[in-house]
Protein backbone atom coordinates (compact mmCIF):
# COMPACT_ATOMS: atom_id res chain seq x y z
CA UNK A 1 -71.34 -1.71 -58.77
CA UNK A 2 -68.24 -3.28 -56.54
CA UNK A 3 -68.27 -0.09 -54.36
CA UNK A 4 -72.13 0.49 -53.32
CA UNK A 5 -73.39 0.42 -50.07
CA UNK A 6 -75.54 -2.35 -49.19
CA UNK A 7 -78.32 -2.15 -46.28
CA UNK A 8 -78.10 -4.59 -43.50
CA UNK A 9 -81.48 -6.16 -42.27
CA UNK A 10 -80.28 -4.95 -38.34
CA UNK A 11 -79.79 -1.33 -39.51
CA UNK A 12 -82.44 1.29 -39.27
CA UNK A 13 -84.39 2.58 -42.65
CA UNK A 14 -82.59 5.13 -43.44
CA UNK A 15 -79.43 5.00 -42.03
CA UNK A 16 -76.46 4.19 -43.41
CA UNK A 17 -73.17 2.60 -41.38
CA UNK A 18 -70.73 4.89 -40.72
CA UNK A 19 -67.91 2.52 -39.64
CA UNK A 20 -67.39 -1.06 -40.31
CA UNK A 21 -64.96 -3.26 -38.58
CA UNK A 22 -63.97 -5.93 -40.29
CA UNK A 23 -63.27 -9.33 -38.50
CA UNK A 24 -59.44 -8.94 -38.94
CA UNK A 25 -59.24 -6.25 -37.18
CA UNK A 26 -58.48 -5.99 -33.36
CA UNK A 27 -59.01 -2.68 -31.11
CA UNK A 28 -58.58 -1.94 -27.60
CA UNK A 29 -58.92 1.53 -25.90
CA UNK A 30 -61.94 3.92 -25.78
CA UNK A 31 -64.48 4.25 -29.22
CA UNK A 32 -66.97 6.88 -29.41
CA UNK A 33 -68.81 7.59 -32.81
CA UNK A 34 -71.84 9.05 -34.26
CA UNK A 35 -74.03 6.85 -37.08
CA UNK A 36 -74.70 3.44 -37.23
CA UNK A 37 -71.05 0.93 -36.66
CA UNK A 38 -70.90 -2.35 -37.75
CA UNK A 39 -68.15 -4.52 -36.00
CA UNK A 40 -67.72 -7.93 -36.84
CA UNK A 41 -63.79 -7.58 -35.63
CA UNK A 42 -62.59 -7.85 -31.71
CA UNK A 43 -62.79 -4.90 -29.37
CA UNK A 44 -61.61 -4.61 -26.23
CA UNK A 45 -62.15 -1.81 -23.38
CA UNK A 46 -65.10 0.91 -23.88
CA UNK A 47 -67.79 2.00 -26.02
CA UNK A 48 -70.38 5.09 -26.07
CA UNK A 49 -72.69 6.39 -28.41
CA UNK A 50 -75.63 7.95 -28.72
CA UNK A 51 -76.35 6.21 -31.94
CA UNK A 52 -76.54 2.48 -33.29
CA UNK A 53 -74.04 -0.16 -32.71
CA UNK A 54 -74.37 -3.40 -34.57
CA UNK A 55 -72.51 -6.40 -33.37
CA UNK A 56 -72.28 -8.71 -36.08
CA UNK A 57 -71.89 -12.75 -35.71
CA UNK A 58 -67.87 -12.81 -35.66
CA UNK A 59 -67.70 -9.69 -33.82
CA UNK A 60 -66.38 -9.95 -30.40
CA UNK A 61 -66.72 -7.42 -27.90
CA UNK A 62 -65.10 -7.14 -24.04
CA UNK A 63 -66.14 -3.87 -23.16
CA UNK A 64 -68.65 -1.49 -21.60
CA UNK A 65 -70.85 -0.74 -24.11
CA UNK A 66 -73.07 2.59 -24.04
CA UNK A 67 -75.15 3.41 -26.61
CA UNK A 68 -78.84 4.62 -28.04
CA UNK A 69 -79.40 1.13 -30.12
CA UNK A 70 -77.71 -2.22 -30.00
CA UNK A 71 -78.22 -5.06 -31.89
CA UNK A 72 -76.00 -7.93 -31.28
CA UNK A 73 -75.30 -11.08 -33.20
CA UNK A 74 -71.95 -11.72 -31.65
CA UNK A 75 -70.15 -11.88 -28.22
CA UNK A 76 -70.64 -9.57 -25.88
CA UNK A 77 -67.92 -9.74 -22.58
CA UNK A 78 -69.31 -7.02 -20.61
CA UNK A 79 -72.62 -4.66 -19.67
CA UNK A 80 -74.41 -3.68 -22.36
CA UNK A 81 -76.81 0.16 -21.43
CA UNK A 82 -79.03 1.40 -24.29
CA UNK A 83 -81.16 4.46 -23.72
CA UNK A 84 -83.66 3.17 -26.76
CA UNK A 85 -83.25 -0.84 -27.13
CA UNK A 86 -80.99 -3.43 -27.14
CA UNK A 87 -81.52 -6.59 -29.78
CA UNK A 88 -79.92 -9.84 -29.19
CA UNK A 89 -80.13 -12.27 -31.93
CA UNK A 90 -79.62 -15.42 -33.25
CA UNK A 91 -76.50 -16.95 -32.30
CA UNK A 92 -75.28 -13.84 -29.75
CA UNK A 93 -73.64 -14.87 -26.39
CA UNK A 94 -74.00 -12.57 -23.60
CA UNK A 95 -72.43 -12.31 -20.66
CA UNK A 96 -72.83 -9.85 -19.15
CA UNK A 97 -76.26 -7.53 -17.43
CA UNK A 98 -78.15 -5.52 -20.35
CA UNK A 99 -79.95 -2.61 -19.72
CA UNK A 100 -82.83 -0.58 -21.81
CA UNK A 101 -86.58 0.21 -22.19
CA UNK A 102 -86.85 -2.56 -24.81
CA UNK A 103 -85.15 -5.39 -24.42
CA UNK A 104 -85.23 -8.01 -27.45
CA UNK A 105 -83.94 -11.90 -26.53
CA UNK A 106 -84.30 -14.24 -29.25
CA UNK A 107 -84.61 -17.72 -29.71
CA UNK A 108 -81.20 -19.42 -29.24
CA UNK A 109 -79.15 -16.90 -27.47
CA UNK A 110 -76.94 -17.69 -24.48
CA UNK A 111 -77.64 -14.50 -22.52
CA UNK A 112 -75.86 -14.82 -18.82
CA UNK A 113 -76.34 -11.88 -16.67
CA UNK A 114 -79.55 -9.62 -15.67
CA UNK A 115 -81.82 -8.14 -17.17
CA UNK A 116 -83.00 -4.27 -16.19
CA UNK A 117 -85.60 -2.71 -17.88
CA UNK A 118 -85.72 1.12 -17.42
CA UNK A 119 -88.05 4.13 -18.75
CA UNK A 120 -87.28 5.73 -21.79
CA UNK A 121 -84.80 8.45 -21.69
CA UNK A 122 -87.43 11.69 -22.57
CA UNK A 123 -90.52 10.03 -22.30
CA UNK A 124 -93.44 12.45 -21.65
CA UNK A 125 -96.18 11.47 -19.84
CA UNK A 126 -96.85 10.07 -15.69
CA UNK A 127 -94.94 7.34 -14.64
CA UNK A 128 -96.07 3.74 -15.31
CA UNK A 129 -98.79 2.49 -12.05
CA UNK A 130 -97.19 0.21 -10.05
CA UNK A 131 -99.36 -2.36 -7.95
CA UNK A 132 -100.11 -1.39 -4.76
CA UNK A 133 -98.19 -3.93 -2.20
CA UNK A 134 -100.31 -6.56 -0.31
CA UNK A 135 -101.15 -5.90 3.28
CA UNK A 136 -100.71 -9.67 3.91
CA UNK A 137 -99.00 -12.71 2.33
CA UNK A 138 -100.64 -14.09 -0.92
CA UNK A 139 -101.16 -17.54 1.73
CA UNK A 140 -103.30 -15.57 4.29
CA UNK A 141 -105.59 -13.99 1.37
CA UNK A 142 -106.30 -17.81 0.11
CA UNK A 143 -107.55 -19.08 3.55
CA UNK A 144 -109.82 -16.41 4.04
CA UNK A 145 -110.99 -16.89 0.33
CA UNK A 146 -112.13 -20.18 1.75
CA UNK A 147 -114.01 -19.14 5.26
């Protein structure tokens, strides 16, 4: 069948894309959506979502980008904040900080920016323990080891 979906191996089971940008296409402004995008085109200025963004390998993004999932294959010219995880794969180029409570970095990647890891937006439960900070430097500790 010439019209039938087909799944990607970066989308979700289940899901199905909603929107796919194709690489001759060029946007610039603001792009909200709900679903699962595809963009393998150039964008240019913002994006939010509480859903899945997929930035494939020609895709070529210079915006903002704020959204529940995103996997990128692509370029990425700008911060990337995901309130579930943010995937960036083989031959993605990042530059830019990322932001999420799973952060994926492959192999082969040219990620340039930071790298924030935050709690999950809704998590139940206490708060992760934190070490407890030294009294004195890590130095002082070894020398009286040794006495």
């Amino acid at each position: 069948m010439m019209w039938k979906k087909r799944k990607h191996a970066a989308t979700p089971k289940g899901s199905d894309l909603t929107a796919f940008i194709d690489e001759g296409s060029e946007i610039e402004g603001k792009f909200t959506f709900h679903g699962t995008v595809m963009m393998n085109g150039k964008f240019s200025g913002e994006i939010v979502s509480s859903d899945t963004l997929i930035i494939g390998e020609k895709g070529a993004v210079h915006a903002n980008v704020r959204a529940g999932i995103v996997f990128i294959n692509g370029e990425v010219v700008g911060n990337v904040v995901a309130s579930e995880r943010v995937e960036l794969r083989g031959s993605a180029r990042v530059f830019g900080d990322v932001e999420a409570p799973v952060v994926v970095v492959e192999e082969g990647v040219f990620f340039e920016g930071n790298c924030k890891m935050t709690k999950m937006q809704g998590a139940d439960g206490p708060p992760a323990a934190r070490p407890e900070p030294l009294d004195r430097p890590a130095s002082r500790h070894l020398t009286n080891a040794r006495q």
